[in-house]
Protein backbone atom coordinates (compact mmCIF):
# COMPACT_ATOMS: atom_id res chain seq x y z
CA UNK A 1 121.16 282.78 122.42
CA UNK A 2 119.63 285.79 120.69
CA UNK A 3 121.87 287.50 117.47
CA UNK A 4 123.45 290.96 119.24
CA UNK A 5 123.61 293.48 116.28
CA UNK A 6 125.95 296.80 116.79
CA UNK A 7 124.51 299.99 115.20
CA UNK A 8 126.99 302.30 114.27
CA UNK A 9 124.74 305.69 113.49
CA UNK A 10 125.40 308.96 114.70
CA UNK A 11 121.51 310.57 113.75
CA UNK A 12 119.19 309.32 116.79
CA UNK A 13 116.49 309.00 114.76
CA UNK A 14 117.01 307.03 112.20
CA UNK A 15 119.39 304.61 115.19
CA UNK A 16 116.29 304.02 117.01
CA UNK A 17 113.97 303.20 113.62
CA UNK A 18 116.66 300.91 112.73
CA UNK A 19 116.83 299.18 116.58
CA UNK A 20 112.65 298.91 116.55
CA UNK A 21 113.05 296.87 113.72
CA UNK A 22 115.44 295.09 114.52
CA UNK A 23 114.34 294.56 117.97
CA UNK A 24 110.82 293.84 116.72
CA UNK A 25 112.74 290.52 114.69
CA UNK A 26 114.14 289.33 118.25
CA UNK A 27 117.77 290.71 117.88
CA UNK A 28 119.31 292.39 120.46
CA UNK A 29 121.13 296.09 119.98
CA UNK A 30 123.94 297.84 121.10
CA UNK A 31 124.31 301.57 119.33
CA UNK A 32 126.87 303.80 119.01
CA UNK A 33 127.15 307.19 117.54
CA UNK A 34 130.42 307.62 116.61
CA UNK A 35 133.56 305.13 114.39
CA UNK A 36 136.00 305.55 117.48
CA UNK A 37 133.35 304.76 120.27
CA UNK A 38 132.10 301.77 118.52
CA UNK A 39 136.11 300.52 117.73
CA UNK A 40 136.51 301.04 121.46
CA UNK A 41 133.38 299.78 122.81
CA UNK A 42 133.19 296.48 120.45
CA UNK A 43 136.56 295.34 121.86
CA UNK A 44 135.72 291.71 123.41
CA UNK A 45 131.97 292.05 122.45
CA UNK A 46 130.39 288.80 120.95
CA UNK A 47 128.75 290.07 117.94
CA UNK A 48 126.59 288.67 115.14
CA UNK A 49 126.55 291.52 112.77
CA UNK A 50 127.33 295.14 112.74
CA UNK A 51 125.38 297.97 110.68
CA UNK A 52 127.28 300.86 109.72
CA UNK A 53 126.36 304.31 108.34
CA UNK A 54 129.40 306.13 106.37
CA UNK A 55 128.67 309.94 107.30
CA UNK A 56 129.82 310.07 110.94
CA UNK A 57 131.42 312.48 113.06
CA UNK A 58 135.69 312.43 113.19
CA UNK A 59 136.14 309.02 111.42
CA UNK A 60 134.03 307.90 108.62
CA UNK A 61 132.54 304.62 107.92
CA UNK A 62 134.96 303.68 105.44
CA UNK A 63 137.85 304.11 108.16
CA UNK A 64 136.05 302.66 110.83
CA UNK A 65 135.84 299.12 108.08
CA UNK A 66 139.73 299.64 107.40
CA UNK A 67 140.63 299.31 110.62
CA UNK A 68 137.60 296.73 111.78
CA UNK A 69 138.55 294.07 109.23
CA UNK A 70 142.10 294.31 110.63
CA UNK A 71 141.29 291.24 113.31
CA UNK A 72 137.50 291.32 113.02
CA UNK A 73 135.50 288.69 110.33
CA UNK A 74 132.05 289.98 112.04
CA UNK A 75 129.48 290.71 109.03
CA UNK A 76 128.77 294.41 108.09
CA UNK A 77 126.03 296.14 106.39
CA UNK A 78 126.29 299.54 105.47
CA UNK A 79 122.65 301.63 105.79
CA UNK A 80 124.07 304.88 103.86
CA UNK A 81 122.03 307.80 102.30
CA UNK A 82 125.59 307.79 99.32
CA UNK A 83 123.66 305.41 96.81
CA UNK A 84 126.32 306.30 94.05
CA UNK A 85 127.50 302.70 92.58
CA UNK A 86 130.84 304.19 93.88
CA UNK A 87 130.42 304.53 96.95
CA UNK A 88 128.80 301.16 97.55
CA UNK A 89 131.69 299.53 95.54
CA UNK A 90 133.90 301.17 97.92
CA UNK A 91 131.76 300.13 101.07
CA UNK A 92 132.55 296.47 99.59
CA UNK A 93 135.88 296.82 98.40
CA UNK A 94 136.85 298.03 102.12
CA UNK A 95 135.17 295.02 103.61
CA UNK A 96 131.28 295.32 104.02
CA UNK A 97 129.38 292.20 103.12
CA UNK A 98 126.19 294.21 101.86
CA UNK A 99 124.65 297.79 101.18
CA UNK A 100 121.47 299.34 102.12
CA UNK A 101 120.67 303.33 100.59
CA UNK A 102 118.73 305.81 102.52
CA UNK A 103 115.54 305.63 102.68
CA UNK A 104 115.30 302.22 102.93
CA UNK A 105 112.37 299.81 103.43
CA UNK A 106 112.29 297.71 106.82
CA UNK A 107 111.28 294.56 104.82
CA UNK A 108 114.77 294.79 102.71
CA UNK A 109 116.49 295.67 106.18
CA UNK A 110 115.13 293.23 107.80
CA UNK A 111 115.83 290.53 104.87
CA UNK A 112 119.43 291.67 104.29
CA UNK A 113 120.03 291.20 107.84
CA UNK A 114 118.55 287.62 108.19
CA UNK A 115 120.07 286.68 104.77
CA UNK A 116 123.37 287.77 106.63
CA UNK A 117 122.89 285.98 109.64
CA UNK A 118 122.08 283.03 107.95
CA UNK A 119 124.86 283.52 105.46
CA UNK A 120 127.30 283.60 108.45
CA UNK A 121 125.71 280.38 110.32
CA UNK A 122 126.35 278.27 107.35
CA UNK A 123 122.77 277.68 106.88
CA UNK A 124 121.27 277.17 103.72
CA UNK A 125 118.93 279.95 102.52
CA UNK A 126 115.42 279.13 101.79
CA UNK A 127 114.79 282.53 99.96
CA UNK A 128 113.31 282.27 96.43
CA UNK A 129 116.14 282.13 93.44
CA UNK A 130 115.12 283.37 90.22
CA UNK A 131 118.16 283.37 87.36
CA UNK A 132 117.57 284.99 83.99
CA UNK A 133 121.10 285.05 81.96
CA UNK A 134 124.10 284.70 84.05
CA UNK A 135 122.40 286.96 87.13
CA UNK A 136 120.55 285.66 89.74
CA UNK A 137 118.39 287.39 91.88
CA UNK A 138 117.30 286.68 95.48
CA UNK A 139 114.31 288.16 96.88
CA UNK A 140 114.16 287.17 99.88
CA UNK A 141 117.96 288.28 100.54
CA UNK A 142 117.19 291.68 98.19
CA UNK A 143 120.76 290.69 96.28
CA UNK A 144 121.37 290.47 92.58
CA UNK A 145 124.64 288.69 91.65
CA UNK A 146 126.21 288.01 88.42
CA UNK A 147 128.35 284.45 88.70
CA UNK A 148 129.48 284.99 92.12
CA UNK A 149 129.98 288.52 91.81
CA UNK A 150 127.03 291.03 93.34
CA UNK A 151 126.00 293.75 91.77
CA UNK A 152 124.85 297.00 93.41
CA UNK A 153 121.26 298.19 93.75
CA UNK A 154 119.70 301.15 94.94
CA UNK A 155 115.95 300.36 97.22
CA UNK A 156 114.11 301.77 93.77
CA UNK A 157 116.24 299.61 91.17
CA UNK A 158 115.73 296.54 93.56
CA UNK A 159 111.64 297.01 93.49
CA UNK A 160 111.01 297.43 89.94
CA UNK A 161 113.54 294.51 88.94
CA UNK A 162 111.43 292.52 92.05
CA UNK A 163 108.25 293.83 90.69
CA UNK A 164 109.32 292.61 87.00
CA UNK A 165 110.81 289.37 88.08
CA UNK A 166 107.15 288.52 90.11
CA UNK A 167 105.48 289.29 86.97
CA UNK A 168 107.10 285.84 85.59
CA UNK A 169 107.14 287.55 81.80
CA UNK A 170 104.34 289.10 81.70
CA UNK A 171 104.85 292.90 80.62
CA UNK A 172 104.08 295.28 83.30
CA UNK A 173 102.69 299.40 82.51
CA UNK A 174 104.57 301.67 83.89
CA UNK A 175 101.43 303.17 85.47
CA UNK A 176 101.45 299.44 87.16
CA UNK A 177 104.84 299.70 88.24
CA UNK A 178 105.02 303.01 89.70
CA UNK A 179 102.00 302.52 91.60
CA UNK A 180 103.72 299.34 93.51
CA UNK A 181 106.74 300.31 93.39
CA UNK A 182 106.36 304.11 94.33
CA UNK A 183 103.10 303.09 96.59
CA UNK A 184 101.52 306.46 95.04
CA UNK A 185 98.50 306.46 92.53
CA UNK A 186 99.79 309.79 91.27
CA UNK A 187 103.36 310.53 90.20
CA UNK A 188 106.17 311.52 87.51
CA UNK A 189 105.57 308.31 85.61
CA UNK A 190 109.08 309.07 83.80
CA UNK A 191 110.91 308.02 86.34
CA UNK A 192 109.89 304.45 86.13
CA UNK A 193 112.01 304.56 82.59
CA UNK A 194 114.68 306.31 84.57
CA UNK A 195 114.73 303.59 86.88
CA UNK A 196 114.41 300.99 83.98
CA UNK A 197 117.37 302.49 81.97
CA UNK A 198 119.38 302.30 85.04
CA UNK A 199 119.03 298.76 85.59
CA UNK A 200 119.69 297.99 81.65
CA UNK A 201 123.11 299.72 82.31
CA UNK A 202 123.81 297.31 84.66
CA UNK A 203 122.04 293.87 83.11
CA UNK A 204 122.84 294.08 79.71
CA UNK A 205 125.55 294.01 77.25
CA UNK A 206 124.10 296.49 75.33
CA UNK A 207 121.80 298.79 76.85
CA UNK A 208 120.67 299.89 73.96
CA UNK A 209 119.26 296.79 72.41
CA UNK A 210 118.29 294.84 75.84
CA UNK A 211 117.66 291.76 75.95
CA UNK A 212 116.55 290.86 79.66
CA UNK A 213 114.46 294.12 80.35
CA UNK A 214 112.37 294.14 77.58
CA UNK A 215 110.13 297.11 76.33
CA UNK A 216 106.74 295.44 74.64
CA UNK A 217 105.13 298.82 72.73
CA UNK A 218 102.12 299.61 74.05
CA UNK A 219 102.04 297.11 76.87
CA UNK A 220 105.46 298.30 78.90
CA UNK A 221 108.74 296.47 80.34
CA UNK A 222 109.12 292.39 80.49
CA UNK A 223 111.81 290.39 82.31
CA UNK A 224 113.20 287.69 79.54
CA UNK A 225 114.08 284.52 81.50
C-alpha cells in the first residue's frame, strides 16, 4: 500500500511543486488549503505523514499542530518560508517531527520525507552518519543532532556544513563553496562567512575560537572530525 501524505498549503503553487515531487517518489496526496479544512477533512483518514506550512488563512500552522497532536501521533513536517531558529523551535516544541525553510531543495524534501517515513516504520536508516564532537550529521535524512537532541538548520546552513563534511578535512575556498552551494559562478562571496559564522554559533562552544569549523588562512574553512 502506497504512503498517503496530507499537504496542508494554502499558495497553489508551491502545493502542487510540493505534490509533483512527492508524487514523482510514488506517494500519494491529499491537499488542503486551509488548518480547519484539513482538521475536518483528516478525520478517519489513514495517513503516513502530513506537511504543514505555518502562514495560513484563519488558523495558523502552529494551532492547527496544538490541536492535531491532541489524538493524532501521525508525523509532521513543517515546509515554512519563517527560518528564524524560533520559529522552528516552536514548530517542534508544538509537535512537528522536522522543519523545512522556504525555498527549499526537492532532494532535502524528498529525503526528510523518506527519513520520516522510515523513521515511523521502525526501519533502520541506511543514510550515511558522519559524527564530529558530540553532533552527528545525517545526509541522507538532512538532520544534524547533538546527543539526541536536533538542532535547527536553514537549506543554506545544511549545504555548506554537507559540502564541508564531504570534503572529509580537506579545507574548502569559499569561491569553492559558494559555487556548489549557491550553484552560481558569480556571487557576494561574503555570504559564505555569513553562513559559516552562523553555523559556528550553533557547533561550537566558543564561536570565537572554533574548533569544528575551522578557518585554514589562505586555503578557507575545514570540518575537524
Amino acid at each position: 500500500m502506497k504512503d498517503r501524505i496530507a499537504i496542508v498549503e494554502d499558495i497553489a503553487e508551491m502545493a502542487e511543486l510540493i505534490r509533483l515531487y512527492l508524487e514523482n517518489e510514488g506517494w500519494e496526496t491529499i491537499r488542503f488549503e486551509t488548518a480547519e479544512a484539513a482538521l475536518e477533512g483528516l478525520e478517519g483518514e489513514n495517513l503516513s505523514l502530513v506537511i504543514l506550512d505555518v502562514n495560513l488563512p484563519g488558523m495558523d500552522g502552529f494551532a492547527f499542530l496544538d490541536r492535531f497532536r491532541k489524538d493524532r501521533t501521525t508525523p509532521v513536517l513543517i515546509v515554512s518560508a519563517r527560518s528564524a531558529d524560533e520559529d522552528i523551535i516552536t514548530g517542534l516544541g508544538y509537535g512537528a517531527d522536522e522543519f523545512v525553510t522556504k525555498p527549499f531543495s526537492p532532494r532535502v524534501l524528498v529525503a526528510r520525507v523518506r527519513a520520516m517515513l522510515r523513521r515511523a516504520q521502525g526501519q533502520e536508516s541506511s543514510s550515511d552518519l558522519v559524527s564530529f564532537g558530540p553532533f552527528t550529521f545525517d545526509l541522507e535524512a538532512c538532520l544534524l543532532k547533538k546527543g539526541s537532541d536536533r538542532i535547527p538548520l536553514s537549506n543554506k546552513e545544511f549545504g555548506v556544513l554537507s559540502f564541508l563534511v564531504e570534503q572529509e578535512g580537506k579545507p574548502a575556498t569559499p569561491e569553492t563553496i559558494y559555487r556548489s552551494v549557491w550553484k552560481n559562478e558569480f556571487g557576494d562571496l561574503t555570504a559564505v562567512a555569513v553562513y559559516v559564522q552562523r553555523l559556528r554559533r550553533k557547533l561550537e562552544a566558543d564561536p570565537a575560537h572554533p574548533v569544528y569549523i575551522e578557518t585554514i588562512p589562505g586555503m578557507g574553512y575545514r570540518i575537524n572530525r
